[in-house]
Protein backbone atom coordinates (compact mmCIF):
# COMPACT_ATOMS: atom_id res chain seq x y z
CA UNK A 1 77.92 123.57 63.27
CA UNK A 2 74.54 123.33 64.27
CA UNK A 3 73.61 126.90 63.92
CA UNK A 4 74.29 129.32 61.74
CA UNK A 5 77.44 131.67 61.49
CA UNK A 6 78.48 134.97 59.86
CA UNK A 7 82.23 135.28 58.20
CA UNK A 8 82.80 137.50 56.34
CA UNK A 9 86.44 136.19 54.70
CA UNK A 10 87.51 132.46 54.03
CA UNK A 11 90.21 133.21 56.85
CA UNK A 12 86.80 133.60 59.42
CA UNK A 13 84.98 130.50 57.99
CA UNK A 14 88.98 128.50 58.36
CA UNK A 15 88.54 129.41 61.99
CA UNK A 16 85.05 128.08 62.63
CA UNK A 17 85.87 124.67 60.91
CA UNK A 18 89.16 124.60 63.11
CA UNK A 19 87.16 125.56 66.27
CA UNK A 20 84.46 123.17 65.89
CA UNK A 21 86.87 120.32 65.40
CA UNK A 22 88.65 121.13 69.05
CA UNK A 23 87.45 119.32 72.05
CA UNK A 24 88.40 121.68 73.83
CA UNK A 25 86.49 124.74 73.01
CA UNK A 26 82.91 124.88 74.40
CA UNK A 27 81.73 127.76 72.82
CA UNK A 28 82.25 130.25 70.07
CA UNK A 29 80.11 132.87 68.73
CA UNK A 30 80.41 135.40 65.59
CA UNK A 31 80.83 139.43 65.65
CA UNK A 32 80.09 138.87 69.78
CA UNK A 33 80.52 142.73 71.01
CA UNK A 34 81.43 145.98 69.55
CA UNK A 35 84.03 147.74 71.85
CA UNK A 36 84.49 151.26 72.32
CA UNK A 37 87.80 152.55 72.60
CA UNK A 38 90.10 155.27 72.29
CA UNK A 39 93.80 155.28 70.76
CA UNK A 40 95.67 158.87 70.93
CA UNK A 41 92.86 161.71 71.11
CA UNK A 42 90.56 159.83 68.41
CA UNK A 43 87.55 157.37 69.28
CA UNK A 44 87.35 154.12 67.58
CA UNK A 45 84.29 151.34 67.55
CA UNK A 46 86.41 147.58 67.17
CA UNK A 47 84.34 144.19 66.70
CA UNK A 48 85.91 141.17 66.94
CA UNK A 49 85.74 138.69 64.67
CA UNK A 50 85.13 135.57 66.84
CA UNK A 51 84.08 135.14 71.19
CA UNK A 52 86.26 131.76 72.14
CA UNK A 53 85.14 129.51 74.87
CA UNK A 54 87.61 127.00 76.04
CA UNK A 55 87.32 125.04 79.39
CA UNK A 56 89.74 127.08 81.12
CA UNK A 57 89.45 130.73 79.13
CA UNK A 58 87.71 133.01 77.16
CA UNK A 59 88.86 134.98 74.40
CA UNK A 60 88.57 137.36 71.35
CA UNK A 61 89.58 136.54 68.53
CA UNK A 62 90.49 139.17 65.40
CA UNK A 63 91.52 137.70 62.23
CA UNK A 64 93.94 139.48 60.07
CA UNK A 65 95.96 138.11 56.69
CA UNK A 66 99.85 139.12 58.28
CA UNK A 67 100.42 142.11 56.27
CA UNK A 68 97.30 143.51 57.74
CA UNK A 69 98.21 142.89 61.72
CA UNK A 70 101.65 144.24 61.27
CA UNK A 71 99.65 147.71 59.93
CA UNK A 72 100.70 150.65 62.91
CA UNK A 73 96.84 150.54 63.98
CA UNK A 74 96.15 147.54 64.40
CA UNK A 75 99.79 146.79 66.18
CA UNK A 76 98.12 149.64 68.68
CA UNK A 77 95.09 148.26 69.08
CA UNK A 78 96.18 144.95 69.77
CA UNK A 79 98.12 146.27 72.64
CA UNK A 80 95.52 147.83 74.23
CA UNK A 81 92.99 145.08 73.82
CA UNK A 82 95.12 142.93 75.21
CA UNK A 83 95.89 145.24 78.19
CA UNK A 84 92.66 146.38 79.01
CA UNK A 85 90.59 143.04 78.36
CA UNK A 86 92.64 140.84 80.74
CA UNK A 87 91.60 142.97 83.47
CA UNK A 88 88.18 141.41 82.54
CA UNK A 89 89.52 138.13 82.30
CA UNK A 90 89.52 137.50 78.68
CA UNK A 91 92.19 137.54 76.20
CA UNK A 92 92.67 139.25 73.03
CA UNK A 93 94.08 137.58 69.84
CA UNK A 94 94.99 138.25 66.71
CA UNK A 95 94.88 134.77 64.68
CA UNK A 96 96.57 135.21 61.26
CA UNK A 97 94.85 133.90 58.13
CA UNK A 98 97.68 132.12 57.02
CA UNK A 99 97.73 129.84 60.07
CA UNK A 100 94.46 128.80 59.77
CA UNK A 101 95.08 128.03 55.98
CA UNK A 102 97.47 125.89 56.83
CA UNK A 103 97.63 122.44 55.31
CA UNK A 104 96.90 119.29 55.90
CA UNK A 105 95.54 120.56 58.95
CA UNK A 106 92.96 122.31 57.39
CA UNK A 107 91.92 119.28 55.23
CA UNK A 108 91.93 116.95 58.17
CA UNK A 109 89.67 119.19 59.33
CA UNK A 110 87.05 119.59 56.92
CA UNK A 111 87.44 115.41 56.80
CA UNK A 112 86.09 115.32 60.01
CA UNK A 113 83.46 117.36 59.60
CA UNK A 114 81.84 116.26 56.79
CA UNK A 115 82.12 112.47 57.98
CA UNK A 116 81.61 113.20 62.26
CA UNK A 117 78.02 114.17 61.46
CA UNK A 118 76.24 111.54 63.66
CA UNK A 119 76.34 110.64 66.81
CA UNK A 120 77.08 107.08 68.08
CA UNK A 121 74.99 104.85 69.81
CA UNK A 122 75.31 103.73 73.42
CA UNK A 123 76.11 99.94 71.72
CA UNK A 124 78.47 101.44 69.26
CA UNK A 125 80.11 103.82 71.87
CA UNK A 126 80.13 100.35 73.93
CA UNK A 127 82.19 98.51 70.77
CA UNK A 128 84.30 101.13 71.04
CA UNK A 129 85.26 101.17 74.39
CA UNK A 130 85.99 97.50 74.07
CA UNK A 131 87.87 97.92 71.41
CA UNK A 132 90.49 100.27 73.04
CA UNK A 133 90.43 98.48 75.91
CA UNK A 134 92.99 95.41 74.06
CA UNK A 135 94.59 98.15 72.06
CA UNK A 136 96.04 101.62 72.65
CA UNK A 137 95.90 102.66 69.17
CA UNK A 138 94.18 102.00 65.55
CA UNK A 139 95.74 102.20 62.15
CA UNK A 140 93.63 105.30 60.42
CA UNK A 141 94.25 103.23 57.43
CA UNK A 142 92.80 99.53 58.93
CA UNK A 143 89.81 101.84 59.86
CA UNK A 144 89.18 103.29 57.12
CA UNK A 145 89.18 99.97 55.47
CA UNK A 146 86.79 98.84 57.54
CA UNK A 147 88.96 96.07 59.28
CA UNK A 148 87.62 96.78 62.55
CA UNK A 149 84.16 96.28 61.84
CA UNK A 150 81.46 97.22 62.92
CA UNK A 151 83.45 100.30 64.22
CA UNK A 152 83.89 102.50 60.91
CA UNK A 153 85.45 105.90 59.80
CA UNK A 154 82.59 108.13 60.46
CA UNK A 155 82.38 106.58 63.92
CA UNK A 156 86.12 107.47 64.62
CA UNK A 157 85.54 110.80 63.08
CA UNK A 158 82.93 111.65 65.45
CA UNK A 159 84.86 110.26 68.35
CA UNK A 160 87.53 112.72 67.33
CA UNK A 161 85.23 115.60 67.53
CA UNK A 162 83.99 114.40 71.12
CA UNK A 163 87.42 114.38 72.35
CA UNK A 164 86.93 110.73 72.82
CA UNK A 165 89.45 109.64 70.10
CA UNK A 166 92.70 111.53 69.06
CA UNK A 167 94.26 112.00 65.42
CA UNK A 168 97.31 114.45 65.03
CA UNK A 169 95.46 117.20 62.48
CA UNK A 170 98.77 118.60 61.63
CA UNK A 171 99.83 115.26 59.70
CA UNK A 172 97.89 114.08 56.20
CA UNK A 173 95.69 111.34 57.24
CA UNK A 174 97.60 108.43 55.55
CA UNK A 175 98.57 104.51 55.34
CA UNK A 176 100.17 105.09 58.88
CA UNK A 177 98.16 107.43 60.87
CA UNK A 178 97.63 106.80 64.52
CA UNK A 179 94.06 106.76 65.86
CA UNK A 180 94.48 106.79 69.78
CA UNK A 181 92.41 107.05 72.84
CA UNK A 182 92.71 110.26 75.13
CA UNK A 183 93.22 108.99 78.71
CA UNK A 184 90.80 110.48 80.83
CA UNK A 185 87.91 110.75 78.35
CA UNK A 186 84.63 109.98 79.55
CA UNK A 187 84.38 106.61 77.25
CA UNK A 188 87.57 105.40 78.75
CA UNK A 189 86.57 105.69 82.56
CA UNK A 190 87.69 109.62 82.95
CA UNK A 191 85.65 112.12 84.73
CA UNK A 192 85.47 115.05 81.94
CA UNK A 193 82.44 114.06 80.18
């Protein structure tokens, strides 16, 4: 994250790490609106936690713990966010804390993180191409060890950030970890980049 963000639970801050680590999202912003709405005959001010910018949507995003999105009000707000905000074209979602807790995916992700920080060079990003042009796939684990040198971990980090390079964040990194190439990336002669 190049900027800074406001959360104000660990749940919030889970999301951001989990967000910035997915290719796929372009955008995502804190607190981005309040909306004014009204349930039964009472008026009510709602501001979601998190604006969501994928490449094909755009969403709002509420975090709640699960005992707190099954509470009666927020089961009826959901409902009408959801109805009324599509005919805007965005979505409404509750994301439940304990998702984003989840493990090793949440691990994996703070991994990448702290060791994607820089980007590559054009001759690195050029070693790299070459090097996934003989193979499909890298052992995490030869990487790591630094077997495919000069291509290193914080270079395949980064490239997993980018969208470039794929690991499965739902497995622990381990001895037998596949780092792949995503057909179609820009590094790989795709047109999405």
């Amino acid at each position: 994250m190049n900027r800074q963000i406001h959360w104000d639970s660990p749940h919030e801050l889970n999301a951001y790490r989990l967000l910035e680590c997915n290719p796929s999202v372009t955008h995502f912003a804190d607190q981005p609106c309040v909306i004014h709405y009204r349930l039964g005959d009472k008026d009510y001010h709602h501001f979601p936690d998190i604006f969501v910018r994928t490449s094909i949507s755009e969403a709002l995003w509420e975090i709640k713990i699960l005992e707190n999105a099954k509470e009666p009000e927020v089961v009826a707000r959901t409902a009408l966010m959801k109805e009324k905000l599509s005919e805007y074209g965005y979505e409404y979602c509750v994301v439940l804390g304990e998702d984003l807790a989840r493990e090793p995916r949440l691990q994996n992700a703070r991994w990448l993180l702290r060791y994607g920080r820089s980007p590559l060079s054009f001759e690195q990003l050029e070693y790299v191409r070459r090097l996934f042009t003989s193979k499909r796939s890298l052992i995490w684990q030869d990487v790591v060890n630094g077997f495919h040198k000069p291509f290193t971990m914080q270079q395949a980090c980064r490239l997993v950030l980018d969208g470039i390079l794929h690991l499965n964040l739902e497995e622990k990194f381990g001895p037998t970890t596949t780092l792949s190439k995503i057909p179609g990336s820009s590094l790989f002669g795709g047109h999405n980049g």
